[in-house]
Every structure is written in C-alpha cells, then in structure tokens.
PDB file of N, CA and C in Angstrom:
ATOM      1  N   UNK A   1     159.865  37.878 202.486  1.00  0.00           N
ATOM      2  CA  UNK A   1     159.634  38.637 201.279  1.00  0.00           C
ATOM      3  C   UNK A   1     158.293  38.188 200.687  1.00  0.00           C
ATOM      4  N   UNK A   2     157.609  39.149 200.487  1.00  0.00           N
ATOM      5  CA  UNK A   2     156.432  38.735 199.860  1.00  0.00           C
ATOM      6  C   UNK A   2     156.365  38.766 198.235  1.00  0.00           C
ATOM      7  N   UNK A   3     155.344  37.578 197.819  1.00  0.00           N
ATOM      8  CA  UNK A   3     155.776  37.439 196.255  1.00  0.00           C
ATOM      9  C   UNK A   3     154.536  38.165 195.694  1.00  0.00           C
ATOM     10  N   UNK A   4     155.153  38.903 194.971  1.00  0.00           N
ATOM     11  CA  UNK A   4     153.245  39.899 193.701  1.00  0.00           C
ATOM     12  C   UNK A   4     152.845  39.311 193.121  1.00  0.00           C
ATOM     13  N   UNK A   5     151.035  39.837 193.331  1.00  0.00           N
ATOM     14  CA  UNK A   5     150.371  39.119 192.770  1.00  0.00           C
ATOM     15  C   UNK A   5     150.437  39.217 191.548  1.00  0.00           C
ATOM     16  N   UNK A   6     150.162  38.053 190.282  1.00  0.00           N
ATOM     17  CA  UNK A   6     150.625  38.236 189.141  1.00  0.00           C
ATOM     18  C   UNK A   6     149.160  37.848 188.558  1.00  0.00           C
ATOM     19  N   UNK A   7     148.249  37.934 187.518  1.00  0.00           N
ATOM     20  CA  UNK A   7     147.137  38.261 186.947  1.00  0.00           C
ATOM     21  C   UNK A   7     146.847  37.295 185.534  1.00  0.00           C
ATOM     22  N   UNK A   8     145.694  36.725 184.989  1.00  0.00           N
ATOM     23  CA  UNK A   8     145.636  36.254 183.974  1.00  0.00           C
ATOM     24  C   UNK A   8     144.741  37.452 183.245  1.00  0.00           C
ATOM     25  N   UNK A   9     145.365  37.635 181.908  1.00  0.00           N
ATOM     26  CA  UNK A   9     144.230  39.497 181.164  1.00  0.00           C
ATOM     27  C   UNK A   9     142.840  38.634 180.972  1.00  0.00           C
ATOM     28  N   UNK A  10     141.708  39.130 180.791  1.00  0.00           N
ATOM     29  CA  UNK A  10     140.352  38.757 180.595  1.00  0.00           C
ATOM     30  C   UNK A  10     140.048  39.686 179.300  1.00  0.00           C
ATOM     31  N   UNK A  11     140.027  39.140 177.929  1.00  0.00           N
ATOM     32  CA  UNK A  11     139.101  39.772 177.034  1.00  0.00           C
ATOM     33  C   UNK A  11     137.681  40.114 177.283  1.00  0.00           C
ATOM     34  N   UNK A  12     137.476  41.010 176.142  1.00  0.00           N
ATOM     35  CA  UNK A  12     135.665  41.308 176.744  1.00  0.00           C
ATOM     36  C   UNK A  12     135.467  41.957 175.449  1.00  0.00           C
ATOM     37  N   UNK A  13     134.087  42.207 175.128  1.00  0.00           N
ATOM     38  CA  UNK A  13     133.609  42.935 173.992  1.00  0.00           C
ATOM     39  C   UNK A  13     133.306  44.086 174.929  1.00  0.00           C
ATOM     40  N   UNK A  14     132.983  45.000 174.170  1.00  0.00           N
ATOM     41  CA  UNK A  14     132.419  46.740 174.413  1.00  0.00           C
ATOM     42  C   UNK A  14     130.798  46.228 174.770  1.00  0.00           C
ATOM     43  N   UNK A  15     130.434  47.183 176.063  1.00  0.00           N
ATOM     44  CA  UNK A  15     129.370  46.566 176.610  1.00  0.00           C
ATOM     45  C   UNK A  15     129.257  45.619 177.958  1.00  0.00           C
ATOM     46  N   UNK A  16     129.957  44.806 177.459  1.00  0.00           N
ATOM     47  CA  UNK A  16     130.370  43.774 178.200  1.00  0.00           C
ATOM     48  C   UNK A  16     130.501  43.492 180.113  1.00  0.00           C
ATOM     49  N   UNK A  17     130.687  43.214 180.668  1.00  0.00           N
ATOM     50  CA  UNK A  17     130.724  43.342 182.387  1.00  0.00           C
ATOM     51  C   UNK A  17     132.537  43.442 182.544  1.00  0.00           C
ATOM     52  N   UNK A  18     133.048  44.156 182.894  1.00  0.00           N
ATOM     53  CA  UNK A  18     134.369  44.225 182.646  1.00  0.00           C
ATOM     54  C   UNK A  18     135.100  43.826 184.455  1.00  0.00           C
ATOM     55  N   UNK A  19     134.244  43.640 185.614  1.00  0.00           N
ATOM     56  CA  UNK A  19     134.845  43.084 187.105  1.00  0.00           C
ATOM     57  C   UNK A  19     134.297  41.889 187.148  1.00  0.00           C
ATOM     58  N   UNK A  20     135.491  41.041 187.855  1.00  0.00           N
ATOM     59  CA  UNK A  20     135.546  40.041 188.051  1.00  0.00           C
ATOM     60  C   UNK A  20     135.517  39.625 189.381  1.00  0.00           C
ATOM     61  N   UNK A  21     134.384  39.353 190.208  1.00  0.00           N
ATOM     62  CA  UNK A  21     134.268  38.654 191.312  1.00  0.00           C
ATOM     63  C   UNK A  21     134.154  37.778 191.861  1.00  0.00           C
ATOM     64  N   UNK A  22     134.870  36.909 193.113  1.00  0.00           N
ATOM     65  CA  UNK A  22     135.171  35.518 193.220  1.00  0.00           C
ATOM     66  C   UNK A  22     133.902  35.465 194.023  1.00  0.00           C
ATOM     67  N   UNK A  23     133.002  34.228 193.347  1.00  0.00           N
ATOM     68  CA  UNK A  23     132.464  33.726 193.449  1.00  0.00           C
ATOM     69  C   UNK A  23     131.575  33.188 194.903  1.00  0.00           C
ATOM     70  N   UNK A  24     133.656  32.390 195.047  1.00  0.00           N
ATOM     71  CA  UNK A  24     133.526  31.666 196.479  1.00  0.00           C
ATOM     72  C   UNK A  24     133.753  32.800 197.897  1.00  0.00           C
ATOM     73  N   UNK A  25     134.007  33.602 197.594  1.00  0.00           N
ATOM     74  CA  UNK A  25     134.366  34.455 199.216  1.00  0.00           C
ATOM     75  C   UNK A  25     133.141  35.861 199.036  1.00  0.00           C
ATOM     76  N   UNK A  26     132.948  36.155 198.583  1.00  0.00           N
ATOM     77  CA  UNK A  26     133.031  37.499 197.602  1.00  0.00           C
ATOM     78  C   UNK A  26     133.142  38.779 198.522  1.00  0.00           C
ATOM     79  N   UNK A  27     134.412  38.536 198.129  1.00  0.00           N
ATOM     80  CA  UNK A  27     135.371  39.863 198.716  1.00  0.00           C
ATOM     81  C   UNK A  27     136.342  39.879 197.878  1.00  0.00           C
ATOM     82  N   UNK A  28     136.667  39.644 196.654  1.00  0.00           N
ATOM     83  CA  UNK A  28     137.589  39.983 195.889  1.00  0.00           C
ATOM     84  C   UNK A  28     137.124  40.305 194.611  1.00  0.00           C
ATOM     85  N   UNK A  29     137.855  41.624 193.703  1.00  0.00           N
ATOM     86  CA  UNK A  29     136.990  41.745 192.431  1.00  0.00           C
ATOM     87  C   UNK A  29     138.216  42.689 192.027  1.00  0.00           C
ATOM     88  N   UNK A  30     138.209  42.032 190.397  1.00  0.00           N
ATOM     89  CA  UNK A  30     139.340  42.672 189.783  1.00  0.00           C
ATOM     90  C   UNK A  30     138.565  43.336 188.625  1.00  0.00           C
ATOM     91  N   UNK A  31     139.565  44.448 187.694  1.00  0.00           N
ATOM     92  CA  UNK A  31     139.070  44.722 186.578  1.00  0.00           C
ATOM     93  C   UNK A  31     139.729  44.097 185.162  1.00  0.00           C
ATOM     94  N   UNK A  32     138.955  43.407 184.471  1.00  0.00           N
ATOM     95  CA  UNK A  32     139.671  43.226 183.112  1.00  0.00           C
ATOM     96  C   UNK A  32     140.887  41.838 183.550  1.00  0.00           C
ATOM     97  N   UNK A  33     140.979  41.201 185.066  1.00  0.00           N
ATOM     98  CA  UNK A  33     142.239  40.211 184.930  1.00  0.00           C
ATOM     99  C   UNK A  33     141.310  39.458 186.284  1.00  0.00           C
ATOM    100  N   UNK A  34     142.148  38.469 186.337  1.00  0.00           N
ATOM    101  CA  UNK A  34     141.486  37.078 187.424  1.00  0.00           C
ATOM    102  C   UNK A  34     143.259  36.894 187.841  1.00  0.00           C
ATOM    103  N   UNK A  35     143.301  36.796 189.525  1.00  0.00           N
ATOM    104  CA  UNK A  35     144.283  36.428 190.026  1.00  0.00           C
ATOM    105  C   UNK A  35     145.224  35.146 189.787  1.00  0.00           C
ATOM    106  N   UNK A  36     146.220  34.506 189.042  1.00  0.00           N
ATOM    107  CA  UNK A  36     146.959  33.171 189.058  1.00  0.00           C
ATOM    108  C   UNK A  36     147.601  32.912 190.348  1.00  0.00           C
ATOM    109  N   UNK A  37     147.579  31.978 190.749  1.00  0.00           N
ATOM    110  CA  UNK A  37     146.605  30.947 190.433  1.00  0.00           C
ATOM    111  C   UNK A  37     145.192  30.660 190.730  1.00  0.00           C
ATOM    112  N   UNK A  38     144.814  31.143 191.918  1.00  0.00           N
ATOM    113  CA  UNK A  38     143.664  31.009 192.347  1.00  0.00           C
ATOM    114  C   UNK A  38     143.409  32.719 193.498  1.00  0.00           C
ATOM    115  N   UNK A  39     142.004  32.471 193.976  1.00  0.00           N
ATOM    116  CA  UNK A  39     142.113  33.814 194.685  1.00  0.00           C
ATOM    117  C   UNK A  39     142.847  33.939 196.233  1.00  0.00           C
ATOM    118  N   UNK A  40     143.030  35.536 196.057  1.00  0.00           N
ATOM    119  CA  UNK A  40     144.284  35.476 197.024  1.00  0.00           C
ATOM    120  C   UNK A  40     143.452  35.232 198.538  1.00  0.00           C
ATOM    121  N   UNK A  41     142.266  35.274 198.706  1.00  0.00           N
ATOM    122  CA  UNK A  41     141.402  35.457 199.973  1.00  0.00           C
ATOM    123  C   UNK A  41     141.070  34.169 199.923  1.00  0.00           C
ATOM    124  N   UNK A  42     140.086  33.493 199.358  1.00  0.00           N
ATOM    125  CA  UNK A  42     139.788  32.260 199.738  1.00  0.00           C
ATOM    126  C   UNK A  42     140.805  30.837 198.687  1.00  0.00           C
ATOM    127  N   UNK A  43     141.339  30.847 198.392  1.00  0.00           N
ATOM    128  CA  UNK A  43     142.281  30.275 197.206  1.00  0.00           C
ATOM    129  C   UNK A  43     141.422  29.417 195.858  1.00  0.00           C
ATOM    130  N   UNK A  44     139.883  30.033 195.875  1.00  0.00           N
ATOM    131  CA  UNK A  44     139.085  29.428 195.225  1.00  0.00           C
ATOM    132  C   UNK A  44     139.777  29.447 193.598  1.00  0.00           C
ATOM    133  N   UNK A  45     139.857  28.418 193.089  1.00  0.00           N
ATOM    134  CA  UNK A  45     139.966  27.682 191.720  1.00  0.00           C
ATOM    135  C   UNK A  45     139.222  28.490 190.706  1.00  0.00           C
ATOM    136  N   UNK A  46     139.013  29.245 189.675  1.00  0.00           N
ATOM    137  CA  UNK A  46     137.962  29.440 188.745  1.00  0.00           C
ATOM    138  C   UNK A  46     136.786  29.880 189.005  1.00  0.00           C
ATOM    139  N   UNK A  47     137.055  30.794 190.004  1.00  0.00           N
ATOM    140  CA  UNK A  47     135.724  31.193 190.921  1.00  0.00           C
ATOM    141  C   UNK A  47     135.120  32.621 190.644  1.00  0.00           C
ATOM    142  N   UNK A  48     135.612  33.110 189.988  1.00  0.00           N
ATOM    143  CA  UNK A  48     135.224  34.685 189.298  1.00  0.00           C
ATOM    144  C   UNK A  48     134.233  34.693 188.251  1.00  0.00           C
ATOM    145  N   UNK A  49     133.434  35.331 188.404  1.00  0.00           N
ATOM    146  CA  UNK A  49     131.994  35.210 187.468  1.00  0.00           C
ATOM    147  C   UNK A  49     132.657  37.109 186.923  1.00  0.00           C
ATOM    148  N   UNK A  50     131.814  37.795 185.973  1.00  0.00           N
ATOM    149  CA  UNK A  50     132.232  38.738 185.738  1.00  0.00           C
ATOM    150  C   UNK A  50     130.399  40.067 186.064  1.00  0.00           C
ATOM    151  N   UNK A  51     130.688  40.616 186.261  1.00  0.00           N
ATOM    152  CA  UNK A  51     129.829  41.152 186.594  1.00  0.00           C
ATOM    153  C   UNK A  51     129.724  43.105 186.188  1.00  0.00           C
ATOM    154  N   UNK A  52     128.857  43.889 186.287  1.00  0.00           N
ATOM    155  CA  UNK A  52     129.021  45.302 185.827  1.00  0.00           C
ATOM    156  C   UNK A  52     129.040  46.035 187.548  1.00  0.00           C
ATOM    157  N   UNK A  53     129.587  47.162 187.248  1.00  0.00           N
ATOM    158  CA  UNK A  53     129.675  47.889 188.905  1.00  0.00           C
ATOM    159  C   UNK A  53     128.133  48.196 189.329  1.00  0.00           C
ATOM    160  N   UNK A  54     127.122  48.268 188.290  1.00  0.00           N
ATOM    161  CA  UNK A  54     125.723  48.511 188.840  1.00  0.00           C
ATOM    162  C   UNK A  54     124.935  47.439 189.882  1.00  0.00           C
ATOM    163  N   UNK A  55     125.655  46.359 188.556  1.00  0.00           N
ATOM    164  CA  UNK A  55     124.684  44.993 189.634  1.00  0.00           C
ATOM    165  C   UNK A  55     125.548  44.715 191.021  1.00  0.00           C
ATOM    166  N   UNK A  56     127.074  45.030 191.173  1.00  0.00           N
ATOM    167  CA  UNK A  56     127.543  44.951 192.178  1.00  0.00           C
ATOM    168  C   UNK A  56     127.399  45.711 193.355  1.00  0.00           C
ATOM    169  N   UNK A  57     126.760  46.651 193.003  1.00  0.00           N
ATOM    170  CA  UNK A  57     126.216  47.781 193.904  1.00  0.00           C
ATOM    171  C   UNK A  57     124.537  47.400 194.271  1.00  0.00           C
ATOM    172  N   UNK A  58     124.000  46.673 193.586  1.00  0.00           N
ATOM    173  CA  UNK A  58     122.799  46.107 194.264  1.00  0.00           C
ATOM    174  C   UNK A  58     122.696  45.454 194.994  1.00  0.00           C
ATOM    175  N   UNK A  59     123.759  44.128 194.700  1.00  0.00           N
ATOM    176  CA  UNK A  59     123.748  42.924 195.842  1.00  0.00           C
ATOM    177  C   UNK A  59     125.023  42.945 196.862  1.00  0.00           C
ATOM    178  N   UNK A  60     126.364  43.538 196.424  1.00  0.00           N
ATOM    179  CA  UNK A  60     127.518  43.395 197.215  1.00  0.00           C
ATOM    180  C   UNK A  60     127.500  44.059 198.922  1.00  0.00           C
ATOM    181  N   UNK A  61     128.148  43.610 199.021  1.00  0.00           N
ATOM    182  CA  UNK A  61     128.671  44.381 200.545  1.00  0.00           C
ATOM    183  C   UNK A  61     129.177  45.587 200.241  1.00  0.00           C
ATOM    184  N   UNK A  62     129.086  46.840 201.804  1.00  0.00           N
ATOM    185  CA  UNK A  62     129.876  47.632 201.354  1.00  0.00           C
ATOM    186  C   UNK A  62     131.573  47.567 201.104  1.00  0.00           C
ATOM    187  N   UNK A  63     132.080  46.499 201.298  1.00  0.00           N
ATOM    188  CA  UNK A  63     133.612  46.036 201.359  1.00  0.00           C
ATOM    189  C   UNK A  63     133.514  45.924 199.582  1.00  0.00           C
ATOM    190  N   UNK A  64     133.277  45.223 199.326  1.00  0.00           N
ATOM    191  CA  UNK A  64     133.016  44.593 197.828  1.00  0.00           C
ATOM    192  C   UNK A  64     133.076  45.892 197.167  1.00  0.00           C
ATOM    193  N   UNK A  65     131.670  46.665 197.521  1.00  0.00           N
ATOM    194  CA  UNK A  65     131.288  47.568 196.320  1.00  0.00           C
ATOM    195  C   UNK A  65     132.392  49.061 196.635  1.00  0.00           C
ATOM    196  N   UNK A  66     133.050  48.592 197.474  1.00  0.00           N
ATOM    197  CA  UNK A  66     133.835  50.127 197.819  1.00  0.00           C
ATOM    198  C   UNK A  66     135.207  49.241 196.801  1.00  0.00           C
ATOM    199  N   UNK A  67     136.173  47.728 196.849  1.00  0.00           N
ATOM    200  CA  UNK A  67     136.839  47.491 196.243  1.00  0.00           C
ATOM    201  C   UNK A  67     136.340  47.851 194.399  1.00  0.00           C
ATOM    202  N   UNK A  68     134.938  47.541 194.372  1.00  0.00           N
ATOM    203  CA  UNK A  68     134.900  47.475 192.824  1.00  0.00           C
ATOM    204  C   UNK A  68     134.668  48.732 192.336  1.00  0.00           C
ATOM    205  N   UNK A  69     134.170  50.049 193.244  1.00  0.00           N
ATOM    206  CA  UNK A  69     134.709  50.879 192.877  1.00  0.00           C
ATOM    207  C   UNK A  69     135.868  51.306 192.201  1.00  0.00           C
ATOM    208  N   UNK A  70     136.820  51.307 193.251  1.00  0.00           N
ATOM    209  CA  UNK A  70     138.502  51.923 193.089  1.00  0.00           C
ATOM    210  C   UNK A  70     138.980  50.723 191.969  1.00  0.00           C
ATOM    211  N   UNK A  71     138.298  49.083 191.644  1.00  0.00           N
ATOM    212  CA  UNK A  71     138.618  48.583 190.298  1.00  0.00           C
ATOM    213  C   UNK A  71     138.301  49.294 188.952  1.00  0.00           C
ATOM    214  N   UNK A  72     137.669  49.550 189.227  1.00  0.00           N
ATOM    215  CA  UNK A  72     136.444  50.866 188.171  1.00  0.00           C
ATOM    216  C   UNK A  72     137.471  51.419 187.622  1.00  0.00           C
ATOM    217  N   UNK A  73     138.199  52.212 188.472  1.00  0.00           N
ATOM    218  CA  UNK A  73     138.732  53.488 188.129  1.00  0.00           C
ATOM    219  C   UNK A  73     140.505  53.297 187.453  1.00  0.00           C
ATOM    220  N   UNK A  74     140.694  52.022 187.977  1.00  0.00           N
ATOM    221  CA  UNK A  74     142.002  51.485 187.346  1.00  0.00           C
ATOM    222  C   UNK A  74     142.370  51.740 185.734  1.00  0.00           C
ATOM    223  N   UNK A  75     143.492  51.983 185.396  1.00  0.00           N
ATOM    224  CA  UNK A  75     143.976  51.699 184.147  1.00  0.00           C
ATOM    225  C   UNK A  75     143.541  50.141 183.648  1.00  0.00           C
ATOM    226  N   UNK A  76     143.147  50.529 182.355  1.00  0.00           N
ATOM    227  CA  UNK A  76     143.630  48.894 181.362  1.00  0.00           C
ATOM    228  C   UNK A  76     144.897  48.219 182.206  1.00  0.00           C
ATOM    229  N   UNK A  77     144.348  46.849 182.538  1.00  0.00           N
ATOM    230  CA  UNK A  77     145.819  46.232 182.461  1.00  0.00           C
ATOM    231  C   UNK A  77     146.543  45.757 181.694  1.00  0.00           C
ATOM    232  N   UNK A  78     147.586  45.892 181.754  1.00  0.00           N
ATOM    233  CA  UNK A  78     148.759  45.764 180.704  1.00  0.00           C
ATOM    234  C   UNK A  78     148.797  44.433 179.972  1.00  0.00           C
ATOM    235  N   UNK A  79     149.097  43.974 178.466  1.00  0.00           N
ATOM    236  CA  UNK A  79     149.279  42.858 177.744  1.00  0.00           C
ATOM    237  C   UNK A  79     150.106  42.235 178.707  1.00  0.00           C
ATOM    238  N   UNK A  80     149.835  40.942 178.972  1.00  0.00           N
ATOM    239  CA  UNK A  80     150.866  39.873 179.437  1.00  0.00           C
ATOM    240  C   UNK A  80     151.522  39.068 177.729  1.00  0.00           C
ATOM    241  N   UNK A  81     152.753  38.575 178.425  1.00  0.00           N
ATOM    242  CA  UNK A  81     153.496  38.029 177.023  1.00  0.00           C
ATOM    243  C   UNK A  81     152.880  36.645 176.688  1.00  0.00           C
ATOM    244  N   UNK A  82     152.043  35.879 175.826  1.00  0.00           N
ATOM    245  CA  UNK A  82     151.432  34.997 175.182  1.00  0.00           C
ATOM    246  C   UNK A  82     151.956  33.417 175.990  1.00  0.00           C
ATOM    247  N   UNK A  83     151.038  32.969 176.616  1.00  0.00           N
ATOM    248  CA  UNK A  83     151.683  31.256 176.745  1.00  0.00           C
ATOM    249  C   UNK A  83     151.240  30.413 176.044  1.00  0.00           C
ATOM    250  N   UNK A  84     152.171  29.452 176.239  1.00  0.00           N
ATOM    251  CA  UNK A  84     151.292  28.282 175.478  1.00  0.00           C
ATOM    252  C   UNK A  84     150.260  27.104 176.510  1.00  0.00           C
ATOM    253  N   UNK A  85     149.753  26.348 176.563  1.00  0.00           N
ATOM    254  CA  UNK A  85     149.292  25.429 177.592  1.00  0.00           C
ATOM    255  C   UNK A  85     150.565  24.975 178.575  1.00  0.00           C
ATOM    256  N   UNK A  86     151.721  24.463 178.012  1.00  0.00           N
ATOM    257  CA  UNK A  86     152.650  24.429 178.997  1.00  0.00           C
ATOM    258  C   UNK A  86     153.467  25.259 179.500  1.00  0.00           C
ATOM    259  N   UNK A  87     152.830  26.439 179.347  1.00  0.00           N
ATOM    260  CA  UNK A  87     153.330  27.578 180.159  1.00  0.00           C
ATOM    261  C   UNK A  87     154.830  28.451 179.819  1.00  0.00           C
ATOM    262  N   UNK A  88     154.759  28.046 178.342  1.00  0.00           N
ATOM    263  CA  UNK A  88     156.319  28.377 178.021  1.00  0.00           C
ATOM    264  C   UNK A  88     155.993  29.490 176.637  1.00  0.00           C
ATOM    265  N   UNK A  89     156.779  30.663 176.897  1.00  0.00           N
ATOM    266  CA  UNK A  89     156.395  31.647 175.815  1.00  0.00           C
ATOM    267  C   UNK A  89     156.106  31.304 174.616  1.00  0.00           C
ATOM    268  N   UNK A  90     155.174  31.835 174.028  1.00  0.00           N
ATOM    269  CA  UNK A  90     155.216  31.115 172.742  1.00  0.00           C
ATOM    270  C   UNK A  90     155.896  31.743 171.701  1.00  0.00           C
ATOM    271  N   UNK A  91     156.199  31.650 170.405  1.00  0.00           N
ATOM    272  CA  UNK A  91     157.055  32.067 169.763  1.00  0.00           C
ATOM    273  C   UNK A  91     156.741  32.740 168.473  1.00  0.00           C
ATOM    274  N   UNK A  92     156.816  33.944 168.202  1.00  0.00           N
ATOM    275  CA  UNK A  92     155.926  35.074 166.968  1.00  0.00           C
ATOM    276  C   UNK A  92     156.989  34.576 165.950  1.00  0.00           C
ATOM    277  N   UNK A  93     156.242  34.354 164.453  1.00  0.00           N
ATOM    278  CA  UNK A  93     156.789  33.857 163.967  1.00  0.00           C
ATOM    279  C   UNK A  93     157.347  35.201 162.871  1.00  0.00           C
ATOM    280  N   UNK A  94     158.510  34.924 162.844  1.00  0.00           N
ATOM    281  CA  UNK A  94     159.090  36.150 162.142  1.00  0.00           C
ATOM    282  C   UNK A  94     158.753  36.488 160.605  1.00  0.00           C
ATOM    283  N   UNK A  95     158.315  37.834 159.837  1.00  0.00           N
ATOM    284  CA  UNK A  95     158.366  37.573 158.878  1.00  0.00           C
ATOM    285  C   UNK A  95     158.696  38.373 157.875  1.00  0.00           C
TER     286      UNK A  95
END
C-alpha cells in the first residue's frame, strides 16, 4: 500500500514566486506547498527555493518546466489544520 504524499502550505504575498523547486534534484516543483518530510525524488531536507514559471522556463529542463506548468494550473491548496512545534494540533481558543 502506498502512503500519500502529505504537504507543508507555503504563504506568499501577491506578486510573489508562488513554485517551489527542489533545489537538490531539480525535478520536483510544487505550487503554494513543499513535500513533508523531505522530497519525494531525491529525499533532500529544505531544499526548495521558490521561484516564478517565467524564470523556470529559462533555465529548467523540459521535465521540470512541463511539471511546473500543470503546477501552474492547480487549485489553491487547501488550509492544513495548525501545529504546534511538537506536532500536536494546536488549540483555538474559544470565545
């Protein structure tokens, strides 16, 4: 059984470079999220720089720039539910 990949969200301002490409392989590029724990191709650590689809289309491969395409075109990804550093939901305080 294979387990899904599950995502950390990436804020950004308007403007901003909204794909995320690993660094260390670069063959992986998400929109708006970075893979947990690490990337699924090379298992690089913190390796996603963020980048715009223009400049990725200058320097990428066609593998790359055909993935950051079809990232392009993705929906917003969805709110994940809030952690804390030890990884345990955190708790909205009622009011």
């Amino acid at each position: 059984m294979s387990q899904q990949q599950q995502f950390w969200p990436v804020e950004f301002q308007a403007g901003e470079p909204d794909l995320w490409v690993c660094m260390s392989c670069l063959t992986e590029v998400y929109r708006r999220k970075v893979p947990m724990p690490d990337c699924p191709s090379c298992h690089g650590v913190s390796t996603f720089e963020p980048f715009a689809l223009d400049a990725i289309r200058d320097w990428g491969t066609e593998e790359l720039i055909a993935k950051a395409v079809s990232a392009s075109s993705e929906p917003d990804p969805q709110p994940v539910e809030a952690l804390t550093p030890a990884g345990i939901p955190s708790a909205e305080p009622s009011v």
